[in-house]
Protein backbone atom coordinates (compact mmCIF):
# COMPACT_ATOMS: atom_id res chain seq x y z
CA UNK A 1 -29.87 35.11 -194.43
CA UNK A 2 -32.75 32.85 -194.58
CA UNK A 3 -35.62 31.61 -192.38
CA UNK A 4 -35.60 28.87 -191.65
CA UNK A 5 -37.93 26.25 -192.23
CA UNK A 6 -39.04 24.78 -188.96
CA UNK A 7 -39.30 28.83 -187.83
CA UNK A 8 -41.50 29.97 -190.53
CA UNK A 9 -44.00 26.75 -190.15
CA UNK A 10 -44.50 27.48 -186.58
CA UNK A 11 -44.61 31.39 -187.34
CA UNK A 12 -47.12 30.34 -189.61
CA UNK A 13 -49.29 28.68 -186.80
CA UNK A 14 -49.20 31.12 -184.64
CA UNK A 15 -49.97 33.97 -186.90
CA UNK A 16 -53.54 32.15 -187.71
CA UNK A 17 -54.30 31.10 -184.51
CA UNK A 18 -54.04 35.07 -183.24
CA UNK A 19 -55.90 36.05 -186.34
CA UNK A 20 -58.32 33.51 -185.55
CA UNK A 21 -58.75 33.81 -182.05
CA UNK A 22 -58.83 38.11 -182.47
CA UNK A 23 -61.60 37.52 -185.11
CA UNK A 24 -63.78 36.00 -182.82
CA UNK A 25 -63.03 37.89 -180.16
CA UNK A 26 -64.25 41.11 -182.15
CA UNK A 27 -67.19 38.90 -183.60
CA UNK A 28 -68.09 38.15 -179.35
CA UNK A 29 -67.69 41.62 -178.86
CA UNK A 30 -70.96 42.61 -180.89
CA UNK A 31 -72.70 39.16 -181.03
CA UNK A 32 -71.87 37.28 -177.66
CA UNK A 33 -70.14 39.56 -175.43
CA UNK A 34 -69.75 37.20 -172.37
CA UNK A 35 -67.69 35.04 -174.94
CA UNK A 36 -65.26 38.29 -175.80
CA UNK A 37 -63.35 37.66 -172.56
CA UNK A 38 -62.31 34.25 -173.49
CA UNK A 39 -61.27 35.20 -176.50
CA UNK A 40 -59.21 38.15 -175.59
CA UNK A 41 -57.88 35.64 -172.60
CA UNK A 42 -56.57 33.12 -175.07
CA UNK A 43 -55.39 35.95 -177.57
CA UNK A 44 -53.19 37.40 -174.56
CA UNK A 45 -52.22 33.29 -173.68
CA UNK A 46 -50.96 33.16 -177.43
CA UNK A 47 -48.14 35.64 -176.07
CA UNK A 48 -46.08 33.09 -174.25
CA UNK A 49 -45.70 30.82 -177.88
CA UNK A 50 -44.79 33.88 -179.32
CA UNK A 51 -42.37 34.85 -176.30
CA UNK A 52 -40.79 31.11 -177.14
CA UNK A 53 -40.69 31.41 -180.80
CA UNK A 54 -39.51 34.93 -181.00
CA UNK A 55 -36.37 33.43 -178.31
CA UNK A 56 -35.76 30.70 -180.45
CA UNK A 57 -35.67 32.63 -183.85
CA UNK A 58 -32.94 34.59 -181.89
CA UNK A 59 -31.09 31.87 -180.32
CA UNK A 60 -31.50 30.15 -183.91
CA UNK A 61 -30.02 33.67 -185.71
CA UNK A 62 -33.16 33.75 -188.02
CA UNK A 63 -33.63 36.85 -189.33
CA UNK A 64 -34.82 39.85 -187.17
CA UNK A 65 -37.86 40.74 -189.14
CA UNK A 66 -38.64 37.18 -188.84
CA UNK A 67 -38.73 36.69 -184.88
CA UNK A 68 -39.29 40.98 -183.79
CA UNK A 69 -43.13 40.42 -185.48
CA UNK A 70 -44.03 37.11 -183.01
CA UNK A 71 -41.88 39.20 -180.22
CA UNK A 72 -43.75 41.99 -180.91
CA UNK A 73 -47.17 39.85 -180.17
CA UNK A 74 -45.22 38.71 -177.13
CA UNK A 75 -44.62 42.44 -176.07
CA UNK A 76 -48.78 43.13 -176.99
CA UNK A 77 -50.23 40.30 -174.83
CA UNK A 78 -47.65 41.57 -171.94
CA UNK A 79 -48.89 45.33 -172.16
CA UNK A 80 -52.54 44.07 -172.38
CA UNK A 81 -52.72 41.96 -169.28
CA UNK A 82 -50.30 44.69 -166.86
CA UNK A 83 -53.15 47.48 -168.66
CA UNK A 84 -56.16 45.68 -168.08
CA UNK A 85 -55.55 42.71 -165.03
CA UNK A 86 -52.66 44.41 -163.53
CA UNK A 87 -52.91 48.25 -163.18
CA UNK A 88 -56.30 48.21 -164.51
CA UNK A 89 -56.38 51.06 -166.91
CA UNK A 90 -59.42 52.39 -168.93
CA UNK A 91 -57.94 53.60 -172.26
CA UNK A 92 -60.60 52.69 -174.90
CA UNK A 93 -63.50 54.47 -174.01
CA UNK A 94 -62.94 57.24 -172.91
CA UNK A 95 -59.89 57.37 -175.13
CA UNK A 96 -56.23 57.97 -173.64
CA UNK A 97 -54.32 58.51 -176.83
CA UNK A 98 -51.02 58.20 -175.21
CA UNK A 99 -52.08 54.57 -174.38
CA UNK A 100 -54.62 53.97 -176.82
CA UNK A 101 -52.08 54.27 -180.17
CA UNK A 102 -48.83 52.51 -178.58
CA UNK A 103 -51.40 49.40 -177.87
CA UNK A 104 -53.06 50.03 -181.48
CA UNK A 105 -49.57 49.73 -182.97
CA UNK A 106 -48.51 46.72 -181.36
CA UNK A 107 -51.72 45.38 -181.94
CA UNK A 108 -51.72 45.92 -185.42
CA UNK A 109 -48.08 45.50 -186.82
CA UNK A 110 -47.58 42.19 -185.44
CA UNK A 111 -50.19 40.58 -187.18
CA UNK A 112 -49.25 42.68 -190.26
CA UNK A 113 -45.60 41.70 -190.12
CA UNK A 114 -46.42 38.10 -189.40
CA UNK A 115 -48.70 37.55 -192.84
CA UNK A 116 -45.91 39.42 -194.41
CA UNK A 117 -43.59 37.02 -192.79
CA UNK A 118 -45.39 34.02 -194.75
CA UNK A 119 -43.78 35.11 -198.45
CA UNK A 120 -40.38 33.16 -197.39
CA UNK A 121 -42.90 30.36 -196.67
CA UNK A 122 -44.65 30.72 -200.20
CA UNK A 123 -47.68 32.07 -201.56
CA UNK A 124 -50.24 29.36 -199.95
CA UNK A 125 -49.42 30.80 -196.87
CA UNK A 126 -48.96 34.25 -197.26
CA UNK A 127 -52.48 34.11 -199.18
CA UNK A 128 -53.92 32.13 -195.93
CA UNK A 129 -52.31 34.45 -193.11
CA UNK A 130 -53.16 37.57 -195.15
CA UNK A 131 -56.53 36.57 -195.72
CA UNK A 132 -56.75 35.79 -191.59
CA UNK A 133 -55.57 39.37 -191.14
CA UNK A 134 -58.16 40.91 -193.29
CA UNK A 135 -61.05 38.92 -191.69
CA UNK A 136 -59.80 39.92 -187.91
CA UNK A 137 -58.49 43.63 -189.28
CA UNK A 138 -62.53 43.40 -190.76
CA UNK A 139 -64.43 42.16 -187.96
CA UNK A 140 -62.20 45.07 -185.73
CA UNK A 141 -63.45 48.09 -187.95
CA UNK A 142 -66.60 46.39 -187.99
CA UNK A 143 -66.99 45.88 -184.07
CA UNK A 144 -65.48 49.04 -183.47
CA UNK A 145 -68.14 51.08 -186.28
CA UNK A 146 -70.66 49.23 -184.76
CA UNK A 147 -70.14 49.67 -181.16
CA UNK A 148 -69.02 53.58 -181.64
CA UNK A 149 -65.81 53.17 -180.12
């Protein structure tokens, strides 16, 4: 089974604008921190185009590992706004591991799967997704070194 064009293209959009939008939010979070808020805001907004897209890669019957990685962003943004706007749980500092590595996970394979994702799209894109990844996987260790979380 193969991916379809169309899917992958706007898989490939949404990958880099989370990567984008999580880099900066981890850049606000030691440089501007008023800003980090807007960034994890529109981070969390990015769920509902990956809600649609993961719904349309399975109305579509695109390939699981294709639509489960945007889903899974989908399922992330969800968890993140019921944790922190909803129920209003503290989890990060002081850490709450049985909170604290479900949310790293979903966090962190998403984006993963979604720059893995790119290959069926070519190597331009993989290269440019990956490379997104690292710089937001970066500026997290980074933020999080720096900050002592």
């Amino acid at each position: 089974m193969t991916v379809d064009a169309g899917f992958v293209w706007w898989s490939f959009a949404l990958a880099n604008s989370v990567n984008i939008v999580v880099a900066l939010m981890f850049w606000a979070r030691m440089r501007r921190p008023v800003a980090e808020d807007r960034f994890a805001t529109a981070s969390m907004l990015l769920g509902i185009p990956a809600a649609l897209l993961a719904a349309a890669g399975i109305t579509s019957n695109q390939p699981p590992m294709a639509w489960l990685v945007v889903g899974g962003w989908a399922v992330f943004a969800l968890m993140t706004w019921i944790v922190d706007h909803v129920v209003e749980i503290e989890f990060r500092q002081p850490k709450r591991l049985g909170i604290l590595v479900p949310f790293l996970v979903l966090f962190y394979l998403p984006l993963l799967g979604m720059a893995i994702v790119q290959l069926t799209n070519g190597v331009v894109p993989w290269a440019i997704t990956s490379t997104t990844f690292l710089i937001a996987f970066s500026l997290s260790l980074w933020s999080t070194r720096s900050l002592g979380y």
